[in-house]
C-alpha atoms as a PDB file:
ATOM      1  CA  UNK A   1       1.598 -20.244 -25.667  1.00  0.00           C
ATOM      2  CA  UNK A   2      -1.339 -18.692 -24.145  1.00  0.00           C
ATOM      3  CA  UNK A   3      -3.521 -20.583 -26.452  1.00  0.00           C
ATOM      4  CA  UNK A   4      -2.086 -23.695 -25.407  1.00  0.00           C
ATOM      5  CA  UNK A   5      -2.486 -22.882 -21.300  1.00  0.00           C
ATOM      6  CA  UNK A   6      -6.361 -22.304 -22.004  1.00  0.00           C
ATOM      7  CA  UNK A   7      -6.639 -25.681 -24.075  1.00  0.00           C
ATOM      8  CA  UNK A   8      -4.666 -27.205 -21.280  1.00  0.00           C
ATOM      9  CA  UNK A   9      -6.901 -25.940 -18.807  1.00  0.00           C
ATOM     10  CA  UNK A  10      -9.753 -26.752 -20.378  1.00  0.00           C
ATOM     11  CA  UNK A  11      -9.069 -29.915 -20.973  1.00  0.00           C
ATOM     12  CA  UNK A  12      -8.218 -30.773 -17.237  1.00  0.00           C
ATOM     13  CA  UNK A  13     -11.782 -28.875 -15.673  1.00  0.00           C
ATOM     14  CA  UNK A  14     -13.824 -31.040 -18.139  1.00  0.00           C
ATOM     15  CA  UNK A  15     -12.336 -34.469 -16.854  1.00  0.00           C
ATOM     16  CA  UNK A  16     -15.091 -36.190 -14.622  1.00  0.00           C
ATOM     17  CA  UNK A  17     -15.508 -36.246 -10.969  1.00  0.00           C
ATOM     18  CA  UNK A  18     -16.892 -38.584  -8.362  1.00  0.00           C
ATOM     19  CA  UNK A  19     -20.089 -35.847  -7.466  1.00  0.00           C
ATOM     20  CA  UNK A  20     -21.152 -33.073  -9.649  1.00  0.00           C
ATOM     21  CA  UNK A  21     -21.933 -30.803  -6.168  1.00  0.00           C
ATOM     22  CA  UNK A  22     -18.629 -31.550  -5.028  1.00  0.00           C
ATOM     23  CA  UNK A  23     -17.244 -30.207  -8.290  1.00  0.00           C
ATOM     24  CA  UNK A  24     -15.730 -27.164  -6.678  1.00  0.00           C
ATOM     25  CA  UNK A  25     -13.504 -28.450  -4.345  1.00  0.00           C
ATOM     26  CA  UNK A  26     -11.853 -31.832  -6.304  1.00  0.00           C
ATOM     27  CA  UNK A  27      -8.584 -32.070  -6.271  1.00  0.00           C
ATOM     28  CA  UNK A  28      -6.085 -33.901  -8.559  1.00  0.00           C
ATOM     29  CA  UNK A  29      -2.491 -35.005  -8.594  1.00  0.00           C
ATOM     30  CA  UNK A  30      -0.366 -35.099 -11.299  1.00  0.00           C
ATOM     31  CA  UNK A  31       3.464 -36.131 -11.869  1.00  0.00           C
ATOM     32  CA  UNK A  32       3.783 -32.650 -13.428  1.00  0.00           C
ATOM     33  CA  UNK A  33       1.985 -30.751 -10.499  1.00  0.00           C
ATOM     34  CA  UNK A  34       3.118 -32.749  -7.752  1.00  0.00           C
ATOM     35  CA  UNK A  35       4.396 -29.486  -5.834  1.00  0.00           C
ATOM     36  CA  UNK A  36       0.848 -28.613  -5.618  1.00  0.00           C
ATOM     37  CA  UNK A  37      -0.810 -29.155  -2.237  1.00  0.00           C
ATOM     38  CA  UNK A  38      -4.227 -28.493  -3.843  1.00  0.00           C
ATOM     39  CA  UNK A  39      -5.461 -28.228  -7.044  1.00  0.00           C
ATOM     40  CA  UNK A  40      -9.059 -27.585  -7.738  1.00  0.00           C
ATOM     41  CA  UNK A  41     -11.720 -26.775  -9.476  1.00  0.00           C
ATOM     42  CA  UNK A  42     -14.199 -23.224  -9.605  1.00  0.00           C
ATOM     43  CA  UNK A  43     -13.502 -20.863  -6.877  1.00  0.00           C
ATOM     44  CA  UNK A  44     -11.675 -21.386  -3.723  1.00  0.00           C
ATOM     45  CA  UNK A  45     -11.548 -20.123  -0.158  1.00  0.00           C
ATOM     46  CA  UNK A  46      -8.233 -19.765   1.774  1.00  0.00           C
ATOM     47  CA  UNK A  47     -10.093 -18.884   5.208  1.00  0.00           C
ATOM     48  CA  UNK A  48      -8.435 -16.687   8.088  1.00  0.00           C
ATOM     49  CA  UNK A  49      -6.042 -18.229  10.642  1.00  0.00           C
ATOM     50  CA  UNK A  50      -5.489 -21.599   8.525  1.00  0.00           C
ATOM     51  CA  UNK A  51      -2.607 -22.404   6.482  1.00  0.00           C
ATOM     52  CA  UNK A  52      -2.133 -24.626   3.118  1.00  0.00           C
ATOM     53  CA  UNK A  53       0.506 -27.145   3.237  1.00  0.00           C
ATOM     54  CA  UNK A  54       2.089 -26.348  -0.207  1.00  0.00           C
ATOM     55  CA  UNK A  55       1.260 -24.398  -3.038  1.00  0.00           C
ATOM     56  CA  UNK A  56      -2.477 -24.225  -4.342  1.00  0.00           C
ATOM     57  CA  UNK A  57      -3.526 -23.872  -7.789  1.00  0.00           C
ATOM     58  CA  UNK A  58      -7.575 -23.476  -9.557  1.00  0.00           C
ATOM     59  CA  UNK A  59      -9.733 -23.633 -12.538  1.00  0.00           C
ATOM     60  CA  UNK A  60     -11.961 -21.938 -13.881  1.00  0.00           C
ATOM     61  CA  UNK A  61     -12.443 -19.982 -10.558  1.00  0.00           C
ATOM     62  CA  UNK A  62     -10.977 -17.348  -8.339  1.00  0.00           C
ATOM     63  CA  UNK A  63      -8.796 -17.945  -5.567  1.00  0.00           C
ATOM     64  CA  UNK A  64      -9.339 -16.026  -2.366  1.00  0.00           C
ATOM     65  CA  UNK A  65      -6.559 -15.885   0.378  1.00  0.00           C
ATOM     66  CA  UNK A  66      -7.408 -14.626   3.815  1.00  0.00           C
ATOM     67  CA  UNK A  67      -5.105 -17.845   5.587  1.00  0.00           C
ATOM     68  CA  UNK A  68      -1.793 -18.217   4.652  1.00  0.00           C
ATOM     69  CA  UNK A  69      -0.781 -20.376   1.297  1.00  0.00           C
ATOM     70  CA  UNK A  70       2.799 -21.633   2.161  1.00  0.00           C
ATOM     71  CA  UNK A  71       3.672 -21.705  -1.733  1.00  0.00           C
ATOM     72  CA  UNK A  72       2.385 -20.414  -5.151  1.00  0.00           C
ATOM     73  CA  UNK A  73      -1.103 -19.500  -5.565  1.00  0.00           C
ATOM     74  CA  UNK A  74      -1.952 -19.739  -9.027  1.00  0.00           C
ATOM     75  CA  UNK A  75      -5.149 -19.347 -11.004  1.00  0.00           C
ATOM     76  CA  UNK A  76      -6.319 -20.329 -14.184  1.00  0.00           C
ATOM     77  CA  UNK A  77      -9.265 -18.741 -16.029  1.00  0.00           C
ATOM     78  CA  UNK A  78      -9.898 -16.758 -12.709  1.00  0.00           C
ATOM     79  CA  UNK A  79      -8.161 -14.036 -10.389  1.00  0.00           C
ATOM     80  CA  UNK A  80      -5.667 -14.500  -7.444  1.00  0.00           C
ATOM     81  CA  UNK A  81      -7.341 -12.060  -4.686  1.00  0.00           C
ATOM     82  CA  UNK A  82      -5.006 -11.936  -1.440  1.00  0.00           C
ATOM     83  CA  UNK A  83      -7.307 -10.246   1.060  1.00  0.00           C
ATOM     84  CA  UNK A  84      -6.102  -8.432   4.213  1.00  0.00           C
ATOM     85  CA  UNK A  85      -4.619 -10.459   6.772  1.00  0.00           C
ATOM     86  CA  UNK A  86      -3.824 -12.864   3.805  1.00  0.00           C
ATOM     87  CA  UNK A  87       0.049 -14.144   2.887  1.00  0.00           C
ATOM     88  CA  UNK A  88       1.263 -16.337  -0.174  1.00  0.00           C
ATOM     89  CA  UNK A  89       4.226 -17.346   0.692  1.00  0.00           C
ATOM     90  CA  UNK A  90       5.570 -17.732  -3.209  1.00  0.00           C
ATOM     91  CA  UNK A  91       4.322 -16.577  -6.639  1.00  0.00           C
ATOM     92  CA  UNK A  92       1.002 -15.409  -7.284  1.00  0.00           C
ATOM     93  CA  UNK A  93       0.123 -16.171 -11.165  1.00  0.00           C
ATOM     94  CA  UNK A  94      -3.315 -15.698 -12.718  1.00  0.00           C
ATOM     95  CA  UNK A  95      -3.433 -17.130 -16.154  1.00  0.00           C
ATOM     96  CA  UNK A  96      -6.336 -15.186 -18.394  1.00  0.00           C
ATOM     97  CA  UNK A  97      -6.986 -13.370 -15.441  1.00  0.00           C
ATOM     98  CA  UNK A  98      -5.752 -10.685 -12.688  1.00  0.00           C
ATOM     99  CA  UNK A  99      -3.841 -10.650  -9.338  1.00  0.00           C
ATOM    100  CA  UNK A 100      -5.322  -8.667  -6.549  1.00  0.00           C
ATOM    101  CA  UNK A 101      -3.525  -7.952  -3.643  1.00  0.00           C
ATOM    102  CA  UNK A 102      -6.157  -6.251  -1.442  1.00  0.00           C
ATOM    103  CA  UNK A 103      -4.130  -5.402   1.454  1.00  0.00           C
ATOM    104  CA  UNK A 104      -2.427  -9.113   1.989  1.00  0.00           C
ATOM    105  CA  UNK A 105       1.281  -9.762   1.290  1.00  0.00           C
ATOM    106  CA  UNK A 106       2.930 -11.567  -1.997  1.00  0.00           C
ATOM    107  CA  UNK A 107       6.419 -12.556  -1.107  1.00  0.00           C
ATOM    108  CA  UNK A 108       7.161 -13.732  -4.777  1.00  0.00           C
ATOM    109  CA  UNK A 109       6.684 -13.225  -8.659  1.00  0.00           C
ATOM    110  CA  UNK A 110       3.543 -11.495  -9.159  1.00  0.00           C
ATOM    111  CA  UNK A 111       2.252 -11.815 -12.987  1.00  0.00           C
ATOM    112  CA  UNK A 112      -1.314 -12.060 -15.227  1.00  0.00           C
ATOM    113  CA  UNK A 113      -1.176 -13.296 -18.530  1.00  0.00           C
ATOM    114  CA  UNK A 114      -4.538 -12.687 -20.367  1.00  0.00           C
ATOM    115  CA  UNK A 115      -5.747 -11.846 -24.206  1.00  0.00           C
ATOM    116  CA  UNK A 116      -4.614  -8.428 -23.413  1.00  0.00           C
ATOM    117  CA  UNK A 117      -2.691  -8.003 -20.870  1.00  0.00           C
ATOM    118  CA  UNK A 118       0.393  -9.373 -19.339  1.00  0.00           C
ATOM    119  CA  UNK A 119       2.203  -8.149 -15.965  1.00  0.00           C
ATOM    120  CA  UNK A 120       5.166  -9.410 -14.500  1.00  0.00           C
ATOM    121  CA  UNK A 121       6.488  -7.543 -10.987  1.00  0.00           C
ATOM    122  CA  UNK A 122       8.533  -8.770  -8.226  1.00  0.00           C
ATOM    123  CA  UNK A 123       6.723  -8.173  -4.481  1.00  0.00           C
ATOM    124  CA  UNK A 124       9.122  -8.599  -1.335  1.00  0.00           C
ATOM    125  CA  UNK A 125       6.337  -8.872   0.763  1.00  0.00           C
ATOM    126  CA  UNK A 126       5.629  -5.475   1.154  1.00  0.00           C
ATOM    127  CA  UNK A 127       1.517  -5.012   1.963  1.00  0.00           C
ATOM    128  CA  UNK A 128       0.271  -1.736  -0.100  1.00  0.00           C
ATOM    129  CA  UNK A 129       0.170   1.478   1.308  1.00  0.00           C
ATOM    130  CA  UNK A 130      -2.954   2.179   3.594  1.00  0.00           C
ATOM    131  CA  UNK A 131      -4.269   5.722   5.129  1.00  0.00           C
ATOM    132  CA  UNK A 132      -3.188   4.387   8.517  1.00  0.00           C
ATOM    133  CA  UNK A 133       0.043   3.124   7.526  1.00  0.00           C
ATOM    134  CA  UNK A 134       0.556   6.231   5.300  1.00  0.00           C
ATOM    135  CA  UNK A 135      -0.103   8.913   8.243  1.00  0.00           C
ATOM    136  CA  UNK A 136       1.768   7.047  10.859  1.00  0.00           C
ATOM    137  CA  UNK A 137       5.014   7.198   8.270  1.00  0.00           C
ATOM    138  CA  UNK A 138       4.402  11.296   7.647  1.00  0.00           C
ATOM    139  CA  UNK A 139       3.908  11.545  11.567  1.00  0.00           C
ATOM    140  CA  UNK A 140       6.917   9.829  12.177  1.00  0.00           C
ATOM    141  CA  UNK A 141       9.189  11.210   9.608  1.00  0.00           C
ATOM    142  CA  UNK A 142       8.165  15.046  11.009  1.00  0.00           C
ATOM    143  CA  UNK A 143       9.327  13.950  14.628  1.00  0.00           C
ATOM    144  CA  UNK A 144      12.580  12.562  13.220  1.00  0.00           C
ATOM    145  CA  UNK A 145      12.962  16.176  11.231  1.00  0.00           C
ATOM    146  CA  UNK A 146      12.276  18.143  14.098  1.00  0.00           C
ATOM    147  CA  UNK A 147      14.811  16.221  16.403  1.00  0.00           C
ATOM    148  CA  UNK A 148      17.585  16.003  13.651  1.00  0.00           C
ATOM    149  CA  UNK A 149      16.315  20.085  13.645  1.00  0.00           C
ATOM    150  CA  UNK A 150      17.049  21.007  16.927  1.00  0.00           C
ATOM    151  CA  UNK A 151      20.273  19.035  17.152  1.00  0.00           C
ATOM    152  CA  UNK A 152      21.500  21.087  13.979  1.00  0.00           C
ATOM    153  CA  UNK A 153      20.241  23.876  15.504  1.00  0.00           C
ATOM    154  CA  UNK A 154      21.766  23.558  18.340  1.00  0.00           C
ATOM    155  CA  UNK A 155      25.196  21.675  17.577  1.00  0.00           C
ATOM    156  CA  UNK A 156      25.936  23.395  13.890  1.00  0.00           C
ATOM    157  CA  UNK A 157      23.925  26.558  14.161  1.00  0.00           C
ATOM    158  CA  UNK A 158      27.106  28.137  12.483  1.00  0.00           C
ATOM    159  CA  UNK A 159      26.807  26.223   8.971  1.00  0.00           C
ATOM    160  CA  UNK A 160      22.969  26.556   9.277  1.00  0.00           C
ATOM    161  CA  UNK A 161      23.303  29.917   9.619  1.00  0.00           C
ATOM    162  CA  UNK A 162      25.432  30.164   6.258  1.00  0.00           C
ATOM    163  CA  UNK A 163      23.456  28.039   4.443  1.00  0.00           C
ATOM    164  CA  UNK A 164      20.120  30.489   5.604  1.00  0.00           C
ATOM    165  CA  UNK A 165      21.693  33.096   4.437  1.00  0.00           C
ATOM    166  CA  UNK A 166      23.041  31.931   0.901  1.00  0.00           C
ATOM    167  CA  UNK A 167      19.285  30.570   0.262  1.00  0.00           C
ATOM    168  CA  UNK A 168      17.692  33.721   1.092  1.00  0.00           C
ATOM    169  CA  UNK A 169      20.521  36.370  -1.172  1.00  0.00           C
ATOM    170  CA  UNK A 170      20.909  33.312  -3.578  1.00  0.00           C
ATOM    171  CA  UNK A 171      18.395  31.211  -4.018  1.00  0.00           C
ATOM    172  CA  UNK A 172      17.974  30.975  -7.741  1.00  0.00           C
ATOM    173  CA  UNK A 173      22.112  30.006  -7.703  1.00  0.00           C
ATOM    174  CA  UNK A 174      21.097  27.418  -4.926  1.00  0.00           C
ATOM    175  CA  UNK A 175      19.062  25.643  -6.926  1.00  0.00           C
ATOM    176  CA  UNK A 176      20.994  25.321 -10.347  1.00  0.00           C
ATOM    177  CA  UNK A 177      23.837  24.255  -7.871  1.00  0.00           C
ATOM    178  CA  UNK A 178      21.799  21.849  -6.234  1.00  0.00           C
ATOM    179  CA  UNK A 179      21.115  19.692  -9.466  1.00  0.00           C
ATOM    180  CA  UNK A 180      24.404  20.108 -10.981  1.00  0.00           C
ATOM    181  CA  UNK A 181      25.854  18.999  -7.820  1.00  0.00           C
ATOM    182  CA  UNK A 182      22.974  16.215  -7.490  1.00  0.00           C
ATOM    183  CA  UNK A 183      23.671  14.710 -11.062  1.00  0.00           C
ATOM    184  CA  UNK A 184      27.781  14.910 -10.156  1.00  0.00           C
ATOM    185  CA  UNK A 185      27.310  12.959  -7.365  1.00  0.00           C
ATOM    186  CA  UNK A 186      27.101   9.949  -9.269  1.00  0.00           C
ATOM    187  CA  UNK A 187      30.295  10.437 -11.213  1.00  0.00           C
ATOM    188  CA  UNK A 188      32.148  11.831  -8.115  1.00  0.00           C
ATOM    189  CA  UNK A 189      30.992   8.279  -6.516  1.00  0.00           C
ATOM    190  CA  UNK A 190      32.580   6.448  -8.891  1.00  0.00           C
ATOM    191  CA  UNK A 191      35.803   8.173  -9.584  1.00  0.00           C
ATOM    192  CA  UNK A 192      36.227   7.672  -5.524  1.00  0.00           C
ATOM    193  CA  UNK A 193      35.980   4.008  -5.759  1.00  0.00           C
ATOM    194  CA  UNK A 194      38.488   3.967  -9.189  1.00  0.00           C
ATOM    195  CA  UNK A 195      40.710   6.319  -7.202  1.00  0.00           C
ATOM    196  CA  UNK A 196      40.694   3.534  -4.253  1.00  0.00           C
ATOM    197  CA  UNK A 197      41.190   0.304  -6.694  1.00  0.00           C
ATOM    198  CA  UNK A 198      44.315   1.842  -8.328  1.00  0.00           C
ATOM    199  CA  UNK A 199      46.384   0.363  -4.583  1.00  0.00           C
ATOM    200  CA  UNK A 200      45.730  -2.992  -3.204  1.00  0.00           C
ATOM    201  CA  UNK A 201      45.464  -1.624   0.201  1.00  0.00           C
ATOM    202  CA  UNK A 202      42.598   1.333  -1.349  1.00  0.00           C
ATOM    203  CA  UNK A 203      40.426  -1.821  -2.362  1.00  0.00           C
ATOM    204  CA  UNK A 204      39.622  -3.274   0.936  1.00  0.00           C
ATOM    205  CA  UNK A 205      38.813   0.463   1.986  1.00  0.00           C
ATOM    206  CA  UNK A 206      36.296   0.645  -0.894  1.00  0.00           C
ATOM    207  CA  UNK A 207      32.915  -0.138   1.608  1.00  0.00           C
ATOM    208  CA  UNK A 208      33.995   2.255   3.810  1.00  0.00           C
ATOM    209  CA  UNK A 209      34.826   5.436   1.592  1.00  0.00           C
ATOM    210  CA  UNK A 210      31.579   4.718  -0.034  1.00  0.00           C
ATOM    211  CA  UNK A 211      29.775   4.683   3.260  1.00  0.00           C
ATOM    212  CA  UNK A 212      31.436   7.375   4.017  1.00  0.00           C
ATOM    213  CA  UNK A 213      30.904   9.692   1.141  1.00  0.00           C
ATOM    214  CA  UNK A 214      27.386   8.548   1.101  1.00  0.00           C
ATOM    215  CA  UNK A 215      27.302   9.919   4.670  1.00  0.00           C
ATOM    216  CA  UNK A 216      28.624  13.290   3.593  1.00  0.00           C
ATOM    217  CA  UNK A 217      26.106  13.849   0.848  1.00  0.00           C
ATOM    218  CA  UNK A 218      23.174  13.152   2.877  1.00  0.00           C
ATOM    219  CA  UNK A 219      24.095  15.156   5.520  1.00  0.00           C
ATOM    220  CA  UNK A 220      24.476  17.660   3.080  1.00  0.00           C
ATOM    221  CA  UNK A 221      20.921  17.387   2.046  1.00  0.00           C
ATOM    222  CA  UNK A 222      19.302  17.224   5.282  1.00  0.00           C
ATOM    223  CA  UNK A 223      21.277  20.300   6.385  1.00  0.00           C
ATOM    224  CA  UNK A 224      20.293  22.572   3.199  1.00  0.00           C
ATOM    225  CA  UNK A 225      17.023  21.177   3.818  1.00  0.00           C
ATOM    226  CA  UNK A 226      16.857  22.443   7.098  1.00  0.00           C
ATOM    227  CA  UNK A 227      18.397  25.801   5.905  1.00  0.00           C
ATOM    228  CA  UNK A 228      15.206  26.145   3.132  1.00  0.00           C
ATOM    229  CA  UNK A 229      12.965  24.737   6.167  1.00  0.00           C
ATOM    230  CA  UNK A 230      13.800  27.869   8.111  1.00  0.00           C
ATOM    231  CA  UNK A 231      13.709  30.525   5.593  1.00  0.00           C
ATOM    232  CA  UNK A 232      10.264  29.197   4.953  1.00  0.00           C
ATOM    233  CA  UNK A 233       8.990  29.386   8.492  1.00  0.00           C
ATOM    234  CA  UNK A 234      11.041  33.093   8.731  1.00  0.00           C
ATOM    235  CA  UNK A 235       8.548  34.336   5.766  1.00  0.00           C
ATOM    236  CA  UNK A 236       5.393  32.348   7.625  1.00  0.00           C
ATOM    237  CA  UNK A 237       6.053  33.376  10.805  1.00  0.00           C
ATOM    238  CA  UNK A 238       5.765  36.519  13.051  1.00  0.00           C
ATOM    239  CA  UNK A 239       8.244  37.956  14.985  1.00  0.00           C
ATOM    240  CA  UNK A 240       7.619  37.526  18.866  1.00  0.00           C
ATOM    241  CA  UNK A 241       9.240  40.208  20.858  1.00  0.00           C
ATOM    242  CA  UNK A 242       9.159  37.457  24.011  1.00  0.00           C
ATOM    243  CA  UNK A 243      11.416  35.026  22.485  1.00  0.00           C
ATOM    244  CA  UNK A 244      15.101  35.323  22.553  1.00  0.00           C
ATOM    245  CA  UNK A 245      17.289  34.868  19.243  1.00  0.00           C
ATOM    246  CA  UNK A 246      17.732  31.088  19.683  1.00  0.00           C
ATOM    247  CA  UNK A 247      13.982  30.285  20.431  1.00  0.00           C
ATOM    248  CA  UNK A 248      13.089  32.414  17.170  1.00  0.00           C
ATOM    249  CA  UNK A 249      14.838  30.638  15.363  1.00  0.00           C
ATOM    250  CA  UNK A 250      13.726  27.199  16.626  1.00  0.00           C
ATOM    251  CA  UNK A 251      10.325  28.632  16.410  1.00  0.00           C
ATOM    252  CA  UNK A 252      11.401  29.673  12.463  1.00  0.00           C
ATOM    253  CA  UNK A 253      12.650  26.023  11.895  1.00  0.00           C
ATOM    254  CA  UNK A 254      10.153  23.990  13.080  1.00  0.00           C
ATOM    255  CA  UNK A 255       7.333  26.389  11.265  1.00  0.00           C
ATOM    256  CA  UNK A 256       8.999  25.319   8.070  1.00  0.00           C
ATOM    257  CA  UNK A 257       9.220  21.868   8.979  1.00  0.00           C
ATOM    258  CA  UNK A 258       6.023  21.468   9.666  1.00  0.00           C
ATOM    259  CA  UNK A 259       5.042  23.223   6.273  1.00  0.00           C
ATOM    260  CA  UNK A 260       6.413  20.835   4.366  1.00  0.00           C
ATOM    261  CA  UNK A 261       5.764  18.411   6.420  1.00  0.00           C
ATOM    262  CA  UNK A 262       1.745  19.435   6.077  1.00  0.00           C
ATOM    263  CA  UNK A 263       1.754  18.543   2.563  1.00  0.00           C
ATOM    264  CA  UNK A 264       2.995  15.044   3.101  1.00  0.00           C
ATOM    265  CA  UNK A 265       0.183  14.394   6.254  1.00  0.00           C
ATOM    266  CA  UNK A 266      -2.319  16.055   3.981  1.00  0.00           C
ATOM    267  CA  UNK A 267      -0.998  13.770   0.875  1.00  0.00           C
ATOM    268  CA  UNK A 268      -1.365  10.758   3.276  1.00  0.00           C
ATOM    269  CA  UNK A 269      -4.906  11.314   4.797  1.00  0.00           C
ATOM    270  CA  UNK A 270      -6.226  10.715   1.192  1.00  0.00           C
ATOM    271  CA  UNK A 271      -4.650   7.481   0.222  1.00  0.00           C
ATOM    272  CA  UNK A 272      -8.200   6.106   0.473  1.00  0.00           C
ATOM    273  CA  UNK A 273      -8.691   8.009  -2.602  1.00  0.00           C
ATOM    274  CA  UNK A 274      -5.802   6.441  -5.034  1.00  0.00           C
ATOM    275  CA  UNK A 275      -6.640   9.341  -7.720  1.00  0.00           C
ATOM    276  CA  UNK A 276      -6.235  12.621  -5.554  1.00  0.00           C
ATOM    277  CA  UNK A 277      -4.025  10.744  -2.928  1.00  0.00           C
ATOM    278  CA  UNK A 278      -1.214  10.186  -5.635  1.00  0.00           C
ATOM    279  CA  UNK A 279      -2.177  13.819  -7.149  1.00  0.00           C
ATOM    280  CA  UNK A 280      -1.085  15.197  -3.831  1.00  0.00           C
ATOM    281  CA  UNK A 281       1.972  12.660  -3.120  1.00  0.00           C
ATOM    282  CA  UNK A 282       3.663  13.940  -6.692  1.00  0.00           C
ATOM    283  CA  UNK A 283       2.978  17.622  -5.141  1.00  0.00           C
ATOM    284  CA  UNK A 284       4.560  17.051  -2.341  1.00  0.00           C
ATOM    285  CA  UNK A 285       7.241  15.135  -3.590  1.00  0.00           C
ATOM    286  CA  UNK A 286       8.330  17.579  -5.993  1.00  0.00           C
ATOM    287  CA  UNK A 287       8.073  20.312  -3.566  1.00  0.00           C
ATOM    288  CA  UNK A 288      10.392  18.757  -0.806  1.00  0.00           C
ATOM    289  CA  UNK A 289      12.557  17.629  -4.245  1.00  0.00           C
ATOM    290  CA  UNK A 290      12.928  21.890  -4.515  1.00  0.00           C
ATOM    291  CA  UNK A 291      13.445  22.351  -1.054  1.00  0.00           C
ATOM    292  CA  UNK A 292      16.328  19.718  -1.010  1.00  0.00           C
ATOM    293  CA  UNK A 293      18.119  20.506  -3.945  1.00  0.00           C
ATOM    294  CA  UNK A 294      18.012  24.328  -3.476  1.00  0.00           C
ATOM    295  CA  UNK A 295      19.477  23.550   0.385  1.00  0.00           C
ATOM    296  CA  UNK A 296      22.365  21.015  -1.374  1.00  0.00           C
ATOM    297  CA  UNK A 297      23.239  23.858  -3.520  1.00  0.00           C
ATOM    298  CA  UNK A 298      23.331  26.304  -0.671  1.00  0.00           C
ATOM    299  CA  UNK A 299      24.949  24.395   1.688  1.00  0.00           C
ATOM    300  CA  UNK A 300      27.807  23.427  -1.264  1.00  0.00           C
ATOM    301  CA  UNK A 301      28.297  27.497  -1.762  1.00  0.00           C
ATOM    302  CA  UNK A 302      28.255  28.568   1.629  1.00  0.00           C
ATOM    303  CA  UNK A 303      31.212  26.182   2.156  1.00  0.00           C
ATOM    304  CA  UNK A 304      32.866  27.490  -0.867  1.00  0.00           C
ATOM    305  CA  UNK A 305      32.510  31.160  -0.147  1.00  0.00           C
ATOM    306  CA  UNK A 306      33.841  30.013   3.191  1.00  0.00           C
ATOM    307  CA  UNK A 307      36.962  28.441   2.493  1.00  0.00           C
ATOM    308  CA  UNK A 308      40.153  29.913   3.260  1.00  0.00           C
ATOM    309  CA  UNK A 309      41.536  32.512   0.549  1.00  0.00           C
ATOM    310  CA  UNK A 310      45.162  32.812  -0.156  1.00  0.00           C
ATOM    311  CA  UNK A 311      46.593  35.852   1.108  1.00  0.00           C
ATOM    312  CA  UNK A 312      46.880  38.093  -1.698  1.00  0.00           C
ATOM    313  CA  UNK A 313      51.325  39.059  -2.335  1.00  0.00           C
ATOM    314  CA  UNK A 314      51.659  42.564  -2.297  1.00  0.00           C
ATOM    315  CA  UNK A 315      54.573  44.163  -4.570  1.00  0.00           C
END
């Protein structure tokens, strides 16, 4: 097949044209290509601030978007580069050659097919991740933390304070409970909506008792998360002799949020460097993965160990 596409394209780039200079920017029609706006030869420019009126395809060439191609942009023999500011509005295919999308957006099918590679993704016009764009999501994520913080603080200090205190006697416990009761949740997920399909009135109810229960678990996470979060800024910190019990322990929690929220900023200010940047994203990922799972598990304990106990019948 791939033989045939380079014979194909061949052929077509070595059919005359009216002007040899004007070789790399002829354009031809054909009943099979008809839903190409453009189709030319050698490389082409999609400049800044203009837009095609239908797809765009080239031979023997590479074909730069800065503008906006309201279709596929295809390449063959040559490389798809969507620059910044840039925005192909279908497919990008390169044939023997690569896509680049060099801070632009791809709202289709992106795929190469070369002699030895071939790629085949799906882009939903997400633009790739940036230092800018990458700090301003860490920044903004550590003031949602430390607002979610406070109102747990101040609005469910009780279960907080459980959870604190099964993470710092049982941490080790926390943790294997954490992933057991991660991997359950799955099953647990699914026996709820079974449960629910067995009546004809459960099944309508379905969305909302897996909204609901999806609700539950991630409150459950973000509260053990915030329970690890303060037990690490209780071992960072010092105790201040000015502050009274509830500051300290806003001053506890939002030390450990901003610990692990450190290693994210930090992770973020290198995404210029795609090596050590992704190094550091994987460190902080599976750090915060820890924290969260050893929280889930406390938080899942401390409301076992607090549940109400049968009075015991004396004889």
């Amino acid at each position: 097949m791939k033989a045939i596409l380079l014979a194909a394209s061949l052929f077509i780039t070595s059919l005359p044209v009216q002007d040899a200079n004007a070789q790399q920017r002829e354009s031809w029609r054909f009943v099979g290509l008809r839903r190409y706006a453009q189709i030319t030869t050698g490389d082409l420019v999609v400049p800044a601030g203009t837009t095609t009126s239908g797809s765009v395809m080239v031979f023997r060439g590479n074909l730069d978007v800065y503008g906006n191609v309201d279709g596929a942009a295809t390449a063959i023999l040559g490389d798809v580069i969507v620059h910044e500011g840039g925005r192909v509005r279908g497919g990008a295919v390169a044939l023997m050659g690569h896509v680049r999308n060099e801070g632009g957006s791809i709202l289709g099918v992106i795929k190469d097919v070369g002699t030895t590679h071939n790629r085949s993704t799906v882009s939903f016009g997400g633009r790739p991740r940036t230092t800018l764009g990458s700090l301003v999501s860490a920044f903004l994520w550590l003031i949602v933390l430390l607002l979610v913080g406070t109102f747990v603080l101040f609005f469910m200090r009780d279960y907080l304070k459980r959870a604190v205190e099964v993470v710092t006697n049982e941490t080790g416990r926390s943790l294997l409970t954490g992933v057991l009761g991660g991997l359950a949740t799955v099953p647990a997920l699914i026996a709820l909506c079974v449960a629910m399909a067995i009546t004809i009135i459960g099944i309508f109810f379905i969305p909302i008792g897996v909204a609901a229960f999806l609700i539950a678990v991630s409150g459950i996470a973000i509260l053990g998360f915030l329970a690890v979060a303060q037990v690490t800024g209780i071992a960072i910190s010092r105790k201040s002799e000015s502050e009274t019990p509830a500051g300290e322990e806003l001053q506890y929690l939002f030390t450990g949020i901003l610990a692990f929220s450190a290693l994210w900023i930090i992770a973020a200010a290198f995404t210029w460097f795609p090596i050590l940047g992704a190094i550091l994203r994987m460190l902080a990922f599976s750090v915060t993965f820890v924290a969260v799972a050893t929280g889930f598990g406390a938080v899942i304990l401390s409301l076992w160990l607090s549940r109400p106990k049968k009075n015991a019948v004396v004889a």
